[in-house]
PDB file of N, CA and C in Angstrom:
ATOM      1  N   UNK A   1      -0.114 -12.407 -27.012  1.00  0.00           N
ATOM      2  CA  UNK A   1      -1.034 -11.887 -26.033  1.00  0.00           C
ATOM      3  C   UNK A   1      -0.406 -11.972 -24.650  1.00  0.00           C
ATOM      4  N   UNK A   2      -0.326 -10.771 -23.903  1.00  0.00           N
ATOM      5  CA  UNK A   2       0.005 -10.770 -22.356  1.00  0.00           C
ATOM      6  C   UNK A   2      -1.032 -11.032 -21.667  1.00  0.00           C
ATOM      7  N   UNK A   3      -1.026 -11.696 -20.467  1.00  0.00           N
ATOM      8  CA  UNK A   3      -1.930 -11.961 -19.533  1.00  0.00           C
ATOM      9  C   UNK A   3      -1.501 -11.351 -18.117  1.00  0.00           C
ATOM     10  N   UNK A   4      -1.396 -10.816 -17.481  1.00  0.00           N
ATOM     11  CA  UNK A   4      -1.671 -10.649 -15.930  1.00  0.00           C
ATOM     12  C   UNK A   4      -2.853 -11.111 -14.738  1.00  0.00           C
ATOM     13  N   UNK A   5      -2.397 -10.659 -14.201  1.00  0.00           N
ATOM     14  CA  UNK A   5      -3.530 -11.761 -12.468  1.00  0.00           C
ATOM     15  C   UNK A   5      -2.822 -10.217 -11.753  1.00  0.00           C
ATOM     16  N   UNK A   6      -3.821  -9.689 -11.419  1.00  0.00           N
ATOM     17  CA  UNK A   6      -4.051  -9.158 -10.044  1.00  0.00           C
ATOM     18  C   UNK A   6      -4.680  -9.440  -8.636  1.00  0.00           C
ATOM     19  N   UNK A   7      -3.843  -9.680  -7.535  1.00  0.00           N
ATOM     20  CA  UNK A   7      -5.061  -9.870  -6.193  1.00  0.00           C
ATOM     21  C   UNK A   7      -5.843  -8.010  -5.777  1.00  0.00           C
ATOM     22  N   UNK A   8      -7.130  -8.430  -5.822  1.00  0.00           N
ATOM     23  CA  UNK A   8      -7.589  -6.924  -4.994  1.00  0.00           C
ATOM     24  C   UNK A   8      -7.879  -7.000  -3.702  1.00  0.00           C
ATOM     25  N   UNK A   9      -7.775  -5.872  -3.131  1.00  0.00           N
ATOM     26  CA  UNK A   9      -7.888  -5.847  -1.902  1.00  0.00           C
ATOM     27  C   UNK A   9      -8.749  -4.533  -1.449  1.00  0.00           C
ATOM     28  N   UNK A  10      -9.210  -4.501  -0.503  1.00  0.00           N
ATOM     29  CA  UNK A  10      -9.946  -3.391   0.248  1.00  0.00           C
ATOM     30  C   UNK A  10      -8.881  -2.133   0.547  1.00  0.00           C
ATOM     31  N   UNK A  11      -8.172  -2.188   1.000  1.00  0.00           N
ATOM     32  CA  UNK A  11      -7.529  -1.010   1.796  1.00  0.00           C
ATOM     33  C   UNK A  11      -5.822  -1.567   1.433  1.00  0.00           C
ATOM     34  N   UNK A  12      -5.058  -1.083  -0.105  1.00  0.00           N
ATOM     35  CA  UNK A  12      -3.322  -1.671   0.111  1.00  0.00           C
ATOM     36  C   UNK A  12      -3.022  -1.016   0.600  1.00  0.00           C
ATOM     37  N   UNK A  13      -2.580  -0.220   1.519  1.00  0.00           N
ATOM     38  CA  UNK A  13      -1.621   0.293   2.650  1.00  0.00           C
ATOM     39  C   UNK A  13      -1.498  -0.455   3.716  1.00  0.00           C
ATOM     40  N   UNK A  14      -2.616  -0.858   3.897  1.00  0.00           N
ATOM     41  CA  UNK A  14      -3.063  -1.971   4.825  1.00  0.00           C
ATOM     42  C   UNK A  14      -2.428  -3.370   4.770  1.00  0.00           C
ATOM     43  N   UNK A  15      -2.493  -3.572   3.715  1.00  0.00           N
ATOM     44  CA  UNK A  15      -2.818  -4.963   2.969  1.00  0.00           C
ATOM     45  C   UNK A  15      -0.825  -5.205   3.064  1.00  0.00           C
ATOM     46  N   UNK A  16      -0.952  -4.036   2.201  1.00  0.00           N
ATOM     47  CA  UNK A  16       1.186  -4.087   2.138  1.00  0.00           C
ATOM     48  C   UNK A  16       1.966  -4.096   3.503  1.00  0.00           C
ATOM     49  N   UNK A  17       1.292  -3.741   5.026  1.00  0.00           N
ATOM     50  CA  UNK A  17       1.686  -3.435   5.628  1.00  0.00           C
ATOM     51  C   UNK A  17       1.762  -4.493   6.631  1.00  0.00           C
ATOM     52  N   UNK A  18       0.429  -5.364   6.265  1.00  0.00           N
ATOM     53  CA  UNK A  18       0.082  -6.646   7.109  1.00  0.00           C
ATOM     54  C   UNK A  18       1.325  -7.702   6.255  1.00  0.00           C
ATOM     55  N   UNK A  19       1.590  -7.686   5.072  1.00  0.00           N
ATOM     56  CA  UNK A  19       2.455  -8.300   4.059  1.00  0.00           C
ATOM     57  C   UNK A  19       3.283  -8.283   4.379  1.00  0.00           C
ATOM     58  N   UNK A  20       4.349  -6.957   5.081  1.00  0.00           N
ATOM     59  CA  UNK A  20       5.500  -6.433   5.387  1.00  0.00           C
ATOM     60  C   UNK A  20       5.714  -7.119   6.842  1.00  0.00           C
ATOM     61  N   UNK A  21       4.754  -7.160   7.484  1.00  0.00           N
ATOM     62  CA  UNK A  21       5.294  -8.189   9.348  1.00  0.00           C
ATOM     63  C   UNK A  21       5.174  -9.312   9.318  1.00  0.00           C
ATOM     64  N   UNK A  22       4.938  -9.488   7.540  1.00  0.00           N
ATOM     65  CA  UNK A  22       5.120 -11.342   7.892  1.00  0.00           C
ATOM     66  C   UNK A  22       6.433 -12.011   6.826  1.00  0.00           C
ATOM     67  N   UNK A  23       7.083 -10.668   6.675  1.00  0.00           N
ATOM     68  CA  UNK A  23       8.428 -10.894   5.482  1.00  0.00           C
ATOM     69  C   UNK A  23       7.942 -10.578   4.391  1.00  0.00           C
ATOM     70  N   UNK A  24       6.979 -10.427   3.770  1.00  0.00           N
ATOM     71  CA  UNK A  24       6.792  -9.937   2.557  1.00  0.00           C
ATOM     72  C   UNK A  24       7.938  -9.001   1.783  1.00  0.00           C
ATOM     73  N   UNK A  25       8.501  -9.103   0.804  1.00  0.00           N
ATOM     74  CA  UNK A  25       8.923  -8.095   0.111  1.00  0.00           C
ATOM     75  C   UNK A  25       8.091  -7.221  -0.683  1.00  0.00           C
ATOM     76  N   UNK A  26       8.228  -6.040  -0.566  1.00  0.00           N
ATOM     77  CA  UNK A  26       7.581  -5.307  -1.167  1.00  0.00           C
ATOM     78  C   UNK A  26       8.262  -4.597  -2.571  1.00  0.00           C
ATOM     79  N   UNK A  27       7.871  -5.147  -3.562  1.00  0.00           N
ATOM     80  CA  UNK A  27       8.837  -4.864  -4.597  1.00  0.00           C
ATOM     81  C   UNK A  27       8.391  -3.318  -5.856  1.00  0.00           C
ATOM     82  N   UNK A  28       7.172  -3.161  -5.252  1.00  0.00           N
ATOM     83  CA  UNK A  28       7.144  -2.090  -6.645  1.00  0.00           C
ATOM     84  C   UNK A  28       6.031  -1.580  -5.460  1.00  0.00           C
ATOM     85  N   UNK A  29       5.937  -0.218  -4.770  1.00  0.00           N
ATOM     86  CA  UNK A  29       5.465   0.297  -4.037  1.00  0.00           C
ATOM     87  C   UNK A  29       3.678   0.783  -4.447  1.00  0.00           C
ATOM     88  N   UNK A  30       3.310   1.774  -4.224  1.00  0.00           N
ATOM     89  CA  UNK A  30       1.252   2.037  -4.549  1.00  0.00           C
ATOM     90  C   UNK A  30       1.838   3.073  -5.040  1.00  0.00           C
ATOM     91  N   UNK A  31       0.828   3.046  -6.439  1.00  0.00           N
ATOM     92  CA  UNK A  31       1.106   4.118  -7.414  1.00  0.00           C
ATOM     93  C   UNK A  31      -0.096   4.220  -7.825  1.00  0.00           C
ATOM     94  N   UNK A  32      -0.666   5.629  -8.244  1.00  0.00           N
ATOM     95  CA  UNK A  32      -2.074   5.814  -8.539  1.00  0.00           C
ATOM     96  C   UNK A  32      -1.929   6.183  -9.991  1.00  0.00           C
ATOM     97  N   UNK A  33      -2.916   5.069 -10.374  1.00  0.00           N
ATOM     98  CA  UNK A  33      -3.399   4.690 -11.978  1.00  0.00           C
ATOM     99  C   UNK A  33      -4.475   4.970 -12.317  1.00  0.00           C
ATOM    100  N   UNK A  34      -5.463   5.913 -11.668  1.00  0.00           N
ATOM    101  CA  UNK A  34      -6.755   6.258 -11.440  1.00  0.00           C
ATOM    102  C   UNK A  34      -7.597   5.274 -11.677  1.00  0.00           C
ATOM    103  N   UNK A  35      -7.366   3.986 -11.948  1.00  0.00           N
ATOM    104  CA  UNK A  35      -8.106   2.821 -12.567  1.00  0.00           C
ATOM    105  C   UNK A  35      -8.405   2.424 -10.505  1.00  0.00           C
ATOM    106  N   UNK A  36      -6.985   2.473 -10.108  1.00  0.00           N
ATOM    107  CA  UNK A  36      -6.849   1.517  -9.192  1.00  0.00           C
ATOM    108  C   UNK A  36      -5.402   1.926  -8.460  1.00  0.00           C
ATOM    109  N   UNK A  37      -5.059   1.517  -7.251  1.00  0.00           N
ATOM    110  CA  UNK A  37      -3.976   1.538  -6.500  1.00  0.00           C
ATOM    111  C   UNK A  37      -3.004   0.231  -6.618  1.00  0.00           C
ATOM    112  N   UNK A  38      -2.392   0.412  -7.368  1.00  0.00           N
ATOM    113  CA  UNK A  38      -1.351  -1.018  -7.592  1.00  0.00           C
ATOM    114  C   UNK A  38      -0.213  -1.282  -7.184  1.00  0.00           C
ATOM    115  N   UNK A  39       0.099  -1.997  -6.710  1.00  0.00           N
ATOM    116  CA  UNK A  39       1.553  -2.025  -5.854  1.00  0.00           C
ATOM    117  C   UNK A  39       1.800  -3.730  -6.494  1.00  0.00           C
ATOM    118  N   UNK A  40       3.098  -4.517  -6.195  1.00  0.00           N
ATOM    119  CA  UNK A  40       3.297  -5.412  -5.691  1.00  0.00           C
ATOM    120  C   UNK A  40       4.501  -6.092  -5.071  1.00  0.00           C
ATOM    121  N   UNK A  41       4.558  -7.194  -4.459  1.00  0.00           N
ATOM    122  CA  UNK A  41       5.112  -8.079  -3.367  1.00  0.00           C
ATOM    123  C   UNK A  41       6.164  -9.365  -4.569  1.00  0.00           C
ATOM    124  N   UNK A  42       7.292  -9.186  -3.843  1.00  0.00           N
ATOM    125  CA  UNK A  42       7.822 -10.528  -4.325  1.00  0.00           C
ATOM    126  C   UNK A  42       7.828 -11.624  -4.254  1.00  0.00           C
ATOM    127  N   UNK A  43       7.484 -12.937  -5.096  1.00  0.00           N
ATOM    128  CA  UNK A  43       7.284 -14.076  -4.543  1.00  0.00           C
ATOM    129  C   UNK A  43       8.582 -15.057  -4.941  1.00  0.00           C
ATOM    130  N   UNK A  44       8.641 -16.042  -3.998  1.00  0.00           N
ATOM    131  CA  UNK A  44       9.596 -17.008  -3.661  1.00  0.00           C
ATOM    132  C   UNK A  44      10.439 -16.700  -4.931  1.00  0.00           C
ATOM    133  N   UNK A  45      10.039 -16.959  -6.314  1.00  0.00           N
ATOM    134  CA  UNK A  45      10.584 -17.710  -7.256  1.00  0.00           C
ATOM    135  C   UNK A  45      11.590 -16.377  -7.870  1.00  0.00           C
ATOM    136  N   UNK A  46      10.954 -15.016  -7.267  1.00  0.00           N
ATOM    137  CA  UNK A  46      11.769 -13.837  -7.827  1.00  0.00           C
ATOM    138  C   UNK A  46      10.675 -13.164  -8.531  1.00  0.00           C
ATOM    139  N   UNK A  47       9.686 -13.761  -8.850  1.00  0.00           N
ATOM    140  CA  UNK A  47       8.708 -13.016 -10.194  1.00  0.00           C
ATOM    141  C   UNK A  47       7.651 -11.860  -8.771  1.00  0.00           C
ATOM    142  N   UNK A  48       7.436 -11.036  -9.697  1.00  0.00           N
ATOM    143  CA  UNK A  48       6.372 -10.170  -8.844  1.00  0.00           C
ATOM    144  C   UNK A  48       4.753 -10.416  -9.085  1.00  0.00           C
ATOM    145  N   UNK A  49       4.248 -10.117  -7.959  1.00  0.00           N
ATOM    146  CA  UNK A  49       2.900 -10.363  -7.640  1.00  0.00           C
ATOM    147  C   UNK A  49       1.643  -9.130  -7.522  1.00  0.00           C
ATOM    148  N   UNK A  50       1.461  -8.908  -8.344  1.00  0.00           N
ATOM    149  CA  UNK A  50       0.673  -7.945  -8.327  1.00  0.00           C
ATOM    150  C   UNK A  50      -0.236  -7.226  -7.589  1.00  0.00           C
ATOM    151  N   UNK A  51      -1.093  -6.387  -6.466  1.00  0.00           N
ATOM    152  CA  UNK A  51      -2.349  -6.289  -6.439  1.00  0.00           C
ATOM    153  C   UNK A  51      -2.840  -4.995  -6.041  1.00  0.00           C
ATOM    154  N   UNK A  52      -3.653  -4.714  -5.912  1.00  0.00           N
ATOM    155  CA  UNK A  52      -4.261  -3.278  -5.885  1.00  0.00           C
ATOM    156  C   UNK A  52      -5.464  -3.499  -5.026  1.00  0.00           C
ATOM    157  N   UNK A  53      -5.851  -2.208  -4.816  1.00  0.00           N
ATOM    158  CA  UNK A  53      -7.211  -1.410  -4.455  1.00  0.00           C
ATOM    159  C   UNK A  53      -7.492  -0.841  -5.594  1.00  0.00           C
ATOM    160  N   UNK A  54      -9.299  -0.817  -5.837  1.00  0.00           N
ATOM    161  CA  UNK A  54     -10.099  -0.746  -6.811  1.00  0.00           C
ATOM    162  C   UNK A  54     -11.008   0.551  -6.910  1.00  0.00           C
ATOM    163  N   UNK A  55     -10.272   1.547  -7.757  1.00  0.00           N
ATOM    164  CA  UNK A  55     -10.674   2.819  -7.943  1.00  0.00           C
ATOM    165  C   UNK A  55     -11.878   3.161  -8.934  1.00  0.00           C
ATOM    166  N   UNK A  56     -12.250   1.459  -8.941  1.00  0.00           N
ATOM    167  CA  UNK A  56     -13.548   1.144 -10.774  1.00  0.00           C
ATOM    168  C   UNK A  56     -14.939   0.792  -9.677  1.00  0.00           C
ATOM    169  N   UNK A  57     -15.662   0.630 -10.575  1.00  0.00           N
ATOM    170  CA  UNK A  57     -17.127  -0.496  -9.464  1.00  0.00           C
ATOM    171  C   UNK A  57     -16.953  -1.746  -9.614  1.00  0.00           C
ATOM    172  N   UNK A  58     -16.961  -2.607  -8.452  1.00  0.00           N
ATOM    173  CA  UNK A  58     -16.559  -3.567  -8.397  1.00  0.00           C
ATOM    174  C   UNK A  58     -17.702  -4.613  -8.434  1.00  0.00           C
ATOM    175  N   UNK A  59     -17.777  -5.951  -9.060  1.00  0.00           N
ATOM    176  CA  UNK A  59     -19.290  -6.663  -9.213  1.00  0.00           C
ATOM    177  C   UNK A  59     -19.730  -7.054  -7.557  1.00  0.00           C
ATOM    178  N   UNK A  60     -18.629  -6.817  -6.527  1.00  0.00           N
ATOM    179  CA  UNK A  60     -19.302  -7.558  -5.409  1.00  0.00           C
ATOM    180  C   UNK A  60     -20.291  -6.327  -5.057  1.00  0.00           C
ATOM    181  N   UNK A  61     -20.252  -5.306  -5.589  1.00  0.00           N
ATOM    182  CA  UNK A  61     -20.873  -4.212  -5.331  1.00  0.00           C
ATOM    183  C   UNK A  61     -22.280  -3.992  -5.954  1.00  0.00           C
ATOM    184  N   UNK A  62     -22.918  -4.649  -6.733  1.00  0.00           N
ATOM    185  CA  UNK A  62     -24.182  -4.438  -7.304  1.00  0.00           C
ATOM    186  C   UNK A  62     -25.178  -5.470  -6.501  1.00  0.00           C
ATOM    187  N   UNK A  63     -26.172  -4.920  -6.760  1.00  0.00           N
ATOM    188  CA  UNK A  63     -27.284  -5.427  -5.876  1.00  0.00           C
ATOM    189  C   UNK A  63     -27.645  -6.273  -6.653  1.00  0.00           C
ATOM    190  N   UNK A  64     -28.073  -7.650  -5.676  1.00  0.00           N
ATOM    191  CA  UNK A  64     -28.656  -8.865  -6.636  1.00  0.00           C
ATOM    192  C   UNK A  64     -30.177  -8.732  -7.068  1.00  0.00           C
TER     193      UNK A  64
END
């Protein structure tokens, strides 16, 4: 069984761009998956970091 971890975010162009003026590497650019906007960033160890903007309904989005 594979597992992944995505971070989401509101706006990745944004998100990659605020990432990018603080050294971030940006290792696998925004690609549209119609699910979602996924890109990700390299971390220390070499492994990549996943995260996207959310092209689905999201639970913070339903009314309590």
């Amino acid at each position: 069984t594979k597992h992944e971890l995505y971070l989401m975010c509101d706006d990745i162009e944004r998100t990659l761009a605020e990432l990018d003026t603080k050294g971030a590497k940006i290792s696998d650019r925004v690609r549209d998956e119609g699910w979602g906007l996924p890109a990700s960033i390299k971390l220390p160890s070499g492994a990549d970091l996943p995260l996207y903007e959310p092209r689905h309904p999201v639970a913070y989005d339903l009314d309590r």
